[in-house]
C-alpha atoms as a PDB file:
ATOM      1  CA  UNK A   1      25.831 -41.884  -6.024  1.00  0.00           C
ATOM      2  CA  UNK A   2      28.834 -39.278  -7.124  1.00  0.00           C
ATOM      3  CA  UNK A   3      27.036 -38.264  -9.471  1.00  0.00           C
ATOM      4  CA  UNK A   4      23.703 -37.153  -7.704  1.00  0.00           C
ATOM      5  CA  UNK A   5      25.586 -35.025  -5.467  1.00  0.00           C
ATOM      6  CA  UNK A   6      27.539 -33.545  -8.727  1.00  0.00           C
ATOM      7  CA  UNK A   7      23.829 -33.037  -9.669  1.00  0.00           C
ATOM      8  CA  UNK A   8      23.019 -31.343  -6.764  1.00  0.00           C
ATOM      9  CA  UNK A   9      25.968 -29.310  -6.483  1.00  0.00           C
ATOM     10  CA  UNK A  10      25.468 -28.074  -9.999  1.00  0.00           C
ATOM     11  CA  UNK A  11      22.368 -26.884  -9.278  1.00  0.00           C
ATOM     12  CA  UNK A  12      22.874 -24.996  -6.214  1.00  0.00           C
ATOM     13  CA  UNK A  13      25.261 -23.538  -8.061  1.00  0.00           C
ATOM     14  CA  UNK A  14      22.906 -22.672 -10.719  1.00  0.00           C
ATOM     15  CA  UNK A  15      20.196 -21.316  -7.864  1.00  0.00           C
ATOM     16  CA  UNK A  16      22.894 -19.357  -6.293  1.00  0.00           C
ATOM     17  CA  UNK A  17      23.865 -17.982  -9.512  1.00  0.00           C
ATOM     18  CA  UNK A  18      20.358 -17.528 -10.732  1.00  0.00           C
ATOM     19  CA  UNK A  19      18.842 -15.653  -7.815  1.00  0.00           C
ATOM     20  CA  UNK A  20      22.537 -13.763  -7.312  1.00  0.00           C
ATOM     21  CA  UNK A  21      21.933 -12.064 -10.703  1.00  0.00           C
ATOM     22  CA  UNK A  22      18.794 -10.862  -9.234  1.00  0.00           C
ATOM     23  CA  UNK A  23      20.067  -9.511  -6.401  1.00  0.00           C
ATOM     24  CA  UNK A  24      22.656  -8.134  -8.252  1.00  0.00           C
ATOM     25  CA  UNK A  25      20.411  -5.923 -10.263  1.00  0.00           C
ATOM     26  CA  UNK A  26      18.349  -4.944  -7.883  1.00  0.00           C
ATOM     27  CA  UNK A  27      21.806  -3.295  -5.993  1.00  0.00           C
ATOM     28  CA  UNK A  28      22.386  -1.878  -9.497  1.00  0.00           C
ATOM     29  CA  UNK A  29      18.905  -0.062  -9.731  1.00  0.00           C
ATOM     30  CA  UNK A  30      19.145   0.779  -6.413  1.00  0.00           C
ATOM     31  CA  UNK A  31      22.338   2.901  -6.452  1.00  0.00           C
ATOM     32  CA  UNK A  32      20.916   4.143  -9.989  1.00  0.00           C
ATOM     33  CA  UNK A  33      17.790   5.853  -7.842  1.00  0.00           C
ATOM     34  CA  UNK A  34      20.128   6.652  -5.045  1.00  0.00           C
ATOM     35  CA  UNK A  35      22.302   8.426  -7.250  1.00  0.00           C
ATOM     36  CA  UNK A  36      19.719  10.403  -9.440  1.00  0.00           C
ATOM     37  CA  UNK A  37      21.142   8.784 -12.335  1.00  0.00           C
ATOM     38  CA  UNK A  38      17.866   8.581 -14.660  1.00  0.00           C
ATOM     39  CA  UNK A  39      19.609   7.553 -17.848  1.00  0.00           C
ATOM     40  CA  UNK A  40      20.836   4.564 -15.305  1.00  0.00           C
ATOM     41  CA  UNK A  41      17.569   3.622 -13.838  1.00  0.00           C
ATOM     42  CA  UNK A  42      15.775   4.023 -17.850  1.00  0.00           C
ATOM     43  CA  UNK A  43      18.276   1.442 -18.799  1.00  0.00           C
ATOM     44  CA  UNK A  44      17.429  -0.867 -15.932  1.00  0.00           C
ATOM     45  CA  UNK A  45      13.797  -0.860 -16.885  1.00  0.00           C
ATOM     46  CA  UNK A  46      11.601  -2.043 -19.021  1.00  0.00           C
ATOM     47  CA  UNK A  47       9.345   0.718 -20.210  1.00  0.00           C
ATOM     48  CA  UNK A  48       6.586  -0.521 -22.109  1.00  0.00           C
ATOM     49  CA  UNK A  49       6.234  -3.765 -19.290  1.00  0.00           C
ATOM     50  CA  UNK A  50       6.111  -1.032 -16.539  1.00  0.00           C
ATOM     51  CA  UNK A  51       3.668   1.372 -18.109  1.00  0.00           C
ATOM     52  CA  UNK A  52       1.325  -2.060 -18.790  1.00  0.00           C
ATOM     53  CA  UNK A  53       1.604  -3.077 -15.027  1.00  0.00           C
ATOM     54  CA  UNK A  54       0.643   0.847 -14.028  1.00  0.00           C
ATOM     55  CA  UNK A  55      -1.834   1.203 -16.717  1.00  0.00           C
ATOM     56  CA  UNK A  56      -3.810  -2.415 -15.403  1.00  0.00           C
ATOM     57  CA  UNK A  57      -3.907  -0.907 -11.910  1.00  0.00           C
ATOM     58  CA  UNK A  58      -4.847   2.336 -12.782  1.00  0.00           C
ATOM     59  CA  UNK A  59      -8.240   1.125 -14.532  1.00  0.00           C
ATOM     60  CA  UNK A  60      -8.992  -1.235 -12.275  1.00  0.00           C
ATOM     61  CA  UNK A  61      -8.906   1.154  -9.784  1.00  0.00           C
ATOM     62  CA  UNK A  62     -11.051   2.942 -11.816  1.00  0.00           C
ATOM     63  CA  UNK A  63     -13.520   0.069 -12.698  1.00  0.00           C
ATOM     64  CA  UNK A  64     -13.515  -0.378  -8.808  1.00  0.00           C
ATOM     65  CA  UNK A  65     -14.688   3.423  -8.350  1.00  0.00           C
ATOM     66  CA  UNK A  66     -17.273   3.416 -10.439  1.00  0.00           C
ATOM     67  CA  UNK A  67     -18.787   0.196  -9.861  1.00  0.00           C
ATOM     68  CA  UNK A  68     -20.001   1.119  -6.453  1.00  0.00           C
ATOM     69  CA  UNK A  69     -22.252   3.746  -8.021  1.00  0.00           C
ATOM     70  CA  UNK A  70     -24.027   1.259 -10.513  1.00  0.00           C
ATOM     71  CA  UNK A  71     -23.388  -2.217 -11.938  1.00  0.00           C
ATOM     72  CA  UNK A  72     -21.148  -2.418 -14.973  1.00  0.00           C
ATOM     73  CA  UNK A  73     -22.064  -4.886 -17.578  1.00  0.00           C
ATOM     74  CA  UNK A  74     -19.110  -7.253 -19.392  1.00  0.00           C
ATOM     75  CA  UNK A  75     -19.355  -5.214 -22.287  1.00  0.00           C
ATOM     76  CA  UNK A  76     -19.053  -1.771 -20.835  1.00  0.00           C
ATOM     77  CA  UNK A  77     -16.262  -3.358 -18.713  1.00  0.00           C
ATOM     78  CA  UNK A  78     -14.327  -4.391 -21.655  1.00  0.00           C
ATOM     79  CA  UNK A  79     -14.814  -1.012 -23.495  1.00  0.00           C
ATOM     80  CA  UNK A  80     -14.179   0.645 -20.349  1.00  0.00           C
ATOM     81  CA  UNK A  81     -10.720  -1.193 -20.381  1.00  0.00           C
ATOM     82  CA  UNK A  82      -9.634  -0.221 -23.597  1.00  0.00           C
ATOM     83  CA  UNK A  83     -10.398   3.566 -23.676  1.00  0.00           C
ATOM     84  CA  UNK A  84      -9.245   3.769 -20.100  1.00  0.00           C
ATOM     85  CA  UNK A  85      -5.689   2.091 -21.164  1.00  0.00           C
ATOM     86  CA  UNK A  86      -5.489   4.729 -23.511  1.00  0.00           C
ATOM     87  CA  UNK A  87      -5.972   7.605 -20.953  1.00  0.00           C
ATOM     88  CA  UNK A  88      -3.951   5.788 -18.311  1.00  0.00           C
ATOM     89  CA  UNK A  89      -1.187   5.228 -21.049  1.00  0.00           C
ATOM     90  CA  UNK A  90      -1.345   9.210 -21.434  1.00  0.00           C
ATOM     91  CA  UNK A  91      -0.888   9.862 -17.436  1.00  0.00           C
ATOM     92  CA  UNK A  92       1.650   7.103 -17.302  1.00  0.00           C
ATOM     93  CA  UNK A  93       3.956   8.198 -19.923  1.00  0.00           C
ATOM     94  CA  UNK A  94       4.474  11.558 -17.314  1.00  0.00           C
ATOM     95  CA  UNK A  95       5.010   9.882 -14.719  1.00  0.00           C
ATOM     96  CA  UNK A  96       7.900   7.655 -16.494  1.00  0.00           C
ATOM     97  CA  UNK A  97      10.540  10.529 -17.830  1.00  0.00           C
ATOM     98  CA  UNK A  98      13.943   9.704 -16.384  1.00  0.00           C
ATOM     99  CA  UNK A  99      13.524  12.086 -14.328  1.00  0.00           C
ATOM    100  CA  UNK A 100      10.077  11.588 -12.707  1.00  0.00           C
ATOM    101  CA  UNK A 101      10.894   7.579 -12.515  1.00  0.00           C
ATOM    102  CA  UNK A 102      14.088   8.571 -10.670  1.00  0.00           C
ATOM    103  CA  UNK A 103      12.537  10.738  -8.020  1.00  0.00           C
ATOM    104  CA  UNK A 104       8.972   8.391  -7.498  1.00  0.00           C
ATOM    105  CA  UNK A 105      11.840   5.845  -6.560  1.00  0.00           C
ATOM    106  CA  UNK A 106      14.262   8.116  -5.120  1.00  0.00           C
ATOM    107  CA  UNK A 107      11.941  10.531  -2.862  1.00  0.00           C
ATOM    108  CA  UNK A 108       8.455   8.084  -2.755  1.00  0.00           C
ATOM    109  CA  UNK A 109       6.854  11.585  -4.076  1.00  0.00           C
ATOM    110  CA  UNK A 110       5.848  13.303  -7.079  1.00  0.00           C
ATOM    111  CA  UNK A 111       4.477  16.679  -7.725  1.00  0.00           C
ATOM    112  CA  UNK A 112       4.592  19.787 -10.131  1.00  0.00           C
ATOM    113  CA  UNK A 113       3.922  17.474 -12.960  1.00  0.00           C
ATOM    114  CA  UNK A 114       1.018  18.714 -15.444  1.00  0.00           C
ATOM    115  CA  UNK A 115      -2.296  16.739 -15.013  1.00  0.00           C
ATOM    116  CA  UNK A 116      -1.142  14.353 -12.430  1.00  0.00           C
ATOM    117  CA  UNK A 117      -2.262  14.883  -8.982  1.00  0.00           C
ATOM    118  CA  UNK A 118       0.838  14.754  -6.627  1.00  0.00           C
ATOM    119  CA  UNK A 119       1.944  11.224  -5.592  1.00  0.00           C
ATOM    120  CA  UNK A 120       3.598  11.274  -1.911  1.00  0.00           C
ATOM    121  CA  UNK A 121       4.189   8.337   0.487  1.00  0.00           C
ATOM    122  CA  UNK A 122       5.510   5.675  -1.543  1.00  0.00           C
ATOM    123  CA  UNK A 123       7.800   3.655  -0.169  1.00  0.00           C
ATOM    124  CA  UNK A 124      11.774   4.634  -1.612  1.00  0.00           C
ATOM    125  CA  UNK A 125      13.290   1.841  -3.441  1.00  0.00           C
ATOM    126  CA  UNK A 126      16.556   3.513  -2.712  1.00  0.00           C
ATOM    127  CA  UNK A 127      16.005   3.237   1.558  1.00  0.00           C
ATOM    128  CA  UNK A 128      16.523  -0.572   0.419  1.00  0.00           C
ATOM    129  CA  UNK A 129      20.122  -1.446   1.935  1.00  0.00           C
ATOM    130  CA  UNK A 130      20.468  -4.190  -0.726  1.00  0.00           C
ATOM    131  CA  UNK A 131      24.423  -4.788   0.657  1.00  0.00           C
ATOM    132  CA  UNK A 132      22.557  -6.492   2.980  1.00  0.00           C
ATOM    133  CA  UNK A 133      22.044  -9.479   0.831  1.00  0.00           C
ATOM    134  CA  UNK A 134      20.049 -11.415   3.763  1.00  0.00           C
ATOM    135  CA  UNK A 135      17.917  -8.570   4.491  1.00  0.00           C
ATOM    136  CA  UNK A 136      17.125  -7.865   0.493  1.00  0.00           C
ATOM    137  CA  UNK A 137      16.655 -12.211   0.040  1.00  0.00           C
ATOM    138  CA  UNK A 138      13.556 -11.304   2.691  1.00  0.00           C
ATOM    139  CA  UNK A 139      11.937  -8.864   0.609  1.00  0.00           C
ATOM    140  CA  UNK A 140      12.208 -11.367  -2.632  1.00  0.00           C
ATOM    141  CA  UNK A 141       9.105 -13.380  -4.009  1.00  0.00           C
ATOM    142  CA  UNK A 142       9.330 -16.116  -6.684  1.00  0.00           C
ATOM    143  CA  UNK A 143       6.654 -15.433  -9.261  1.00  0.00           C
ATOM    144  CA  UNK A 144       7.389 -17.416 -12.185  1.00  0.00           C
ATOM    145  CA  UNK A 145      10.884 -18.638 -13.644  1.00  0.00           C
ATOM    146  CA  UNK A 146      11.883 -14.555 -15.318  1.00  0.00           C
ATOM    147  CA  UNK A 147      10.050 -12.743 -12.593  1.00  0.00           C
ATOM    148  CA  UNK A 148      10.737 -12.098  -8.729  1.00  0.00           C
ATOM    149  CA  UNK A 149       8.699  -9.642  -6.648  1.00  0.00           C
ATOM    150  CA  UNK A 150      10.691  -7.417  -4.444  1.00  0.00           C
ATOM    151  CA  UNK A 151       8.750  -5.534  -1.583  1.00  0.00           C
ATOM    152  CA  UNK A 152       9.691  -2.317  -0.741  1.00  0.00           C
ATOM    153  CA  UNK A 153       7.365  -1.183   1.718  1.00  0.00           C
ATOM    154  CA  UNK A 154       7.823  -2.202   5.385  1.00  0.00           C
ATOM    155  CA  UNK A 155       4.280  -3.377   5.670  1.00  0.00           C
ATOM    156  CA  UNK A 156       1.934  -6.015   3.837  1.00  0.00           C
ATOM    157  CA  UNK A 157      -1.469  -3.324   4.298  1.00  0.00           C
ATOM    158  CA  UNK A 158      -3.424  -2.717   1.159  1.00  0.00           C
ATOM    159  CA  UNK A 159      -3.148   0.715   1.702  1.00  0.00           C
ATOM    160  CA  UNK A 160       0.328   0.674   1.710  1.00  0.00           C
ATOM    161  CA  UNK A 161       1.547  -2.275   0.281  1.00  0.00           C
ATOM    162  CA  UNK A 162       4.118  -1.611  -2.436  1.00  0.00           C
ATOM    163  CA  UNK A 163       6.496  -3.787  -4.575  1.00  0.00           C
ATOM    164  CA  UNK A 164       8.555  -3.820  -7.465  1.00  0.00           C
ATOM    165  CA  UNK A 165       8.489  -6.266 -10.340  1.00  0.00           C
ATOM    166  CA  UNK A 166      12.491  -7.588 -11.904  1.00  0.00           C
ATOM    167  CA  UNK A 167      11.561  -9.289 -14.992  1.00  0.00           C
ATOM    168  CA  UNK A 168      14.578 -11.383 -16.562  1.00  0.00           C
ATOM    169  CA  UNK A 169      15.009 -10.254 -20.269  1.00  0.00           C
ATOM    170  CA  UNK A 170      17.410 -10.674 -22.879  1.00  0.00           C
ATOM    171  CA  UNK A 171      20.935  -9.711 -20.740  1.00  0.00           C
ATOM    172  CA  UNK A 172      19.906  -9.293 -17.150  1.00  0.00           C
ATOM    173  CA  UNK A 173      16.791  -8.789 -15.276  1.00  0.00           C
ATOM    174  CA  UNK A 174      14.664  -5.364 -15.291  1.00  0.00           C
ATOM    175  CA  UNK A 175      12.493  -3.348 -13.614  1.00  0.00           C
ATOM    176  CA  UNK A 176       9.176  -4.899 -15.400  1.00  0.00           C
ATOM    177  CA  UNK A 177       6.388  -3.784 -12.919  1.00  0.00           C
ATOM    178  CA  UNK A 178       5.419  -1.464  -9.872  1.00  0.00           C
ATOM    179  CA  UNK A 179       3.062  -1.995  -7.681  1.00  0.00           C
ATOM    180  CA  UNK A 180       1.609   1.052  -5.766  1.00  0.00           C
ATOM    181  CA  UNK A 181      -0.477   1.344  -2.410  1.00  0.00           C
ATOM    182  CA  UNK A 182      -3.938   1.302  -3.113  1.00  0.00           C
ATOM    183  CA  UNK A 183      -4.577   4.867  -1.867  1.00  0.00           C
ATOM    184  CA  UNK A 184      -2.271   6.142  -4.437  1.00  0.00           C
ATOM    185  CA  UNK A 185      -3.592   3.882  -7.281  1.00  0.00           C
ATOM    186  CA  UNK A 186      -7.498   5.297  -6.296  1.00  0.00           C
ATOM    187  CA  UNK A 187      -5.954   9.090  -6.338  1.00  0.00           C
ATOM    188  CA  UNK A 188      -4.590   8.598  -9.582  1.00  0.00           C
ATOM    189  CA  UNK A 189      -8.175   7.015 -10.588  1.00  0.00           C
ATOM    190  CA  UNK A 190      -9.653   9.723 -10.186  1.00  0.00           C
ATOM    191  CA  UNK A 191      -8.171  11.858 -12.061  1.00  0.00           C
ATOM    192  CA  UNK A 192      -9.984   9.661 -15.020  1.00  0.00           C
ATOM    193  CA  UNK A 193     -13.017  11.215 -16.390  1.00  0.00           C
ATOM    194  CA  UNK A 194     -16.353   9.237 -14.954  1.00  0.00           C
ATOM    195  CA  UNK A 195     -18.920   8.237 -17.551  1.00  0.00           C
END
């Protein structure tokens, strides 16, 4: 019996430890955007993750918009895909400076950035009081074993539905994926050129 609850104990401790480290960096990230330290928040993320997760929203968006003006066959679809990552890749690559990831996060806004249209009314990752550990456990979602969800809009609409993605590599855990409202993802839709 002694040693289920050492069993138990270890792995509370393990939990605690496990989801403490995400919390952690999440506080870290946050009082990188708070701060306007972009060299901070570049080396809390994972780039090439977060441009994927923008880029797959982007063209689906896209696929979205221009399937209500005619069906799109599976082979148009999956060309579509693949020139559209390209173009999104282009857009997204803008929008992920230091500097421009700093104030989407910072501000929730965007603008004076050539060939994007202005992005405003995100929710800001840095109004997150993550000191409130409580508060920020709330926001959490378990998505797999290396990846939580952390919401950082105040309401679960569509429209303006927003989370982060902290993905768990090598040394700590990153910023691996952003989810925008679906009003911003459309805008930035279509900006992409409509065969």
């Amino acid at each position: 019996m002694r040693w289920l609850f050492g069993g138990l104990a270890a792995l509370t401790i393990l939990v605690i430890v496990y989801v403490g480290s995400a919390v952690a960096s999440l506080g870290g990230l946050a009082d990188a955007v708070r701060s306007g330290d972009g060299a901070g928040v570049i080396a809390r993320t994972d780039v090439k993750s977060l441009t994927q997760s923008l880029a797959d929203q982007i063209v689906a968006a896209y696929l979205e918009r221009i399937g209500q003006t005619r069906e799109i066959r599976p082979s148009e679809r999956m060309l579509v895909r693949a020139a559209g990552l390209g173009i999104a890749d282009a857009m997204i690559a803008k929008m992920l400076t230091p500097d421009h990831l700093t104030q989407l996060l910072k501000t929730g806004k965007l603008d004076g950035v050539q060939d994007l249209p202005p992005i405003a009314g995100l929710p800001q990752l840095g109004a997150i009081d993550t000191k409130n550990v409580l508060a920020t456990l709330g926001r959490f979602r378990f998505v797999e074993p290396v990846e939580f969800a952390v919401r950082i809009s105040d309401t679960p609409d569509a429209d303006s539905y927003s989370e982060i993605r902290l993905h768990f590599a090598g040394s700590g855990w990153q910023l691996a994926g952003l989810v925008l409202p679906g009003n911003t993802v459309r805008e930035l839709a279509a900006t992409l050129p409509v065969k």
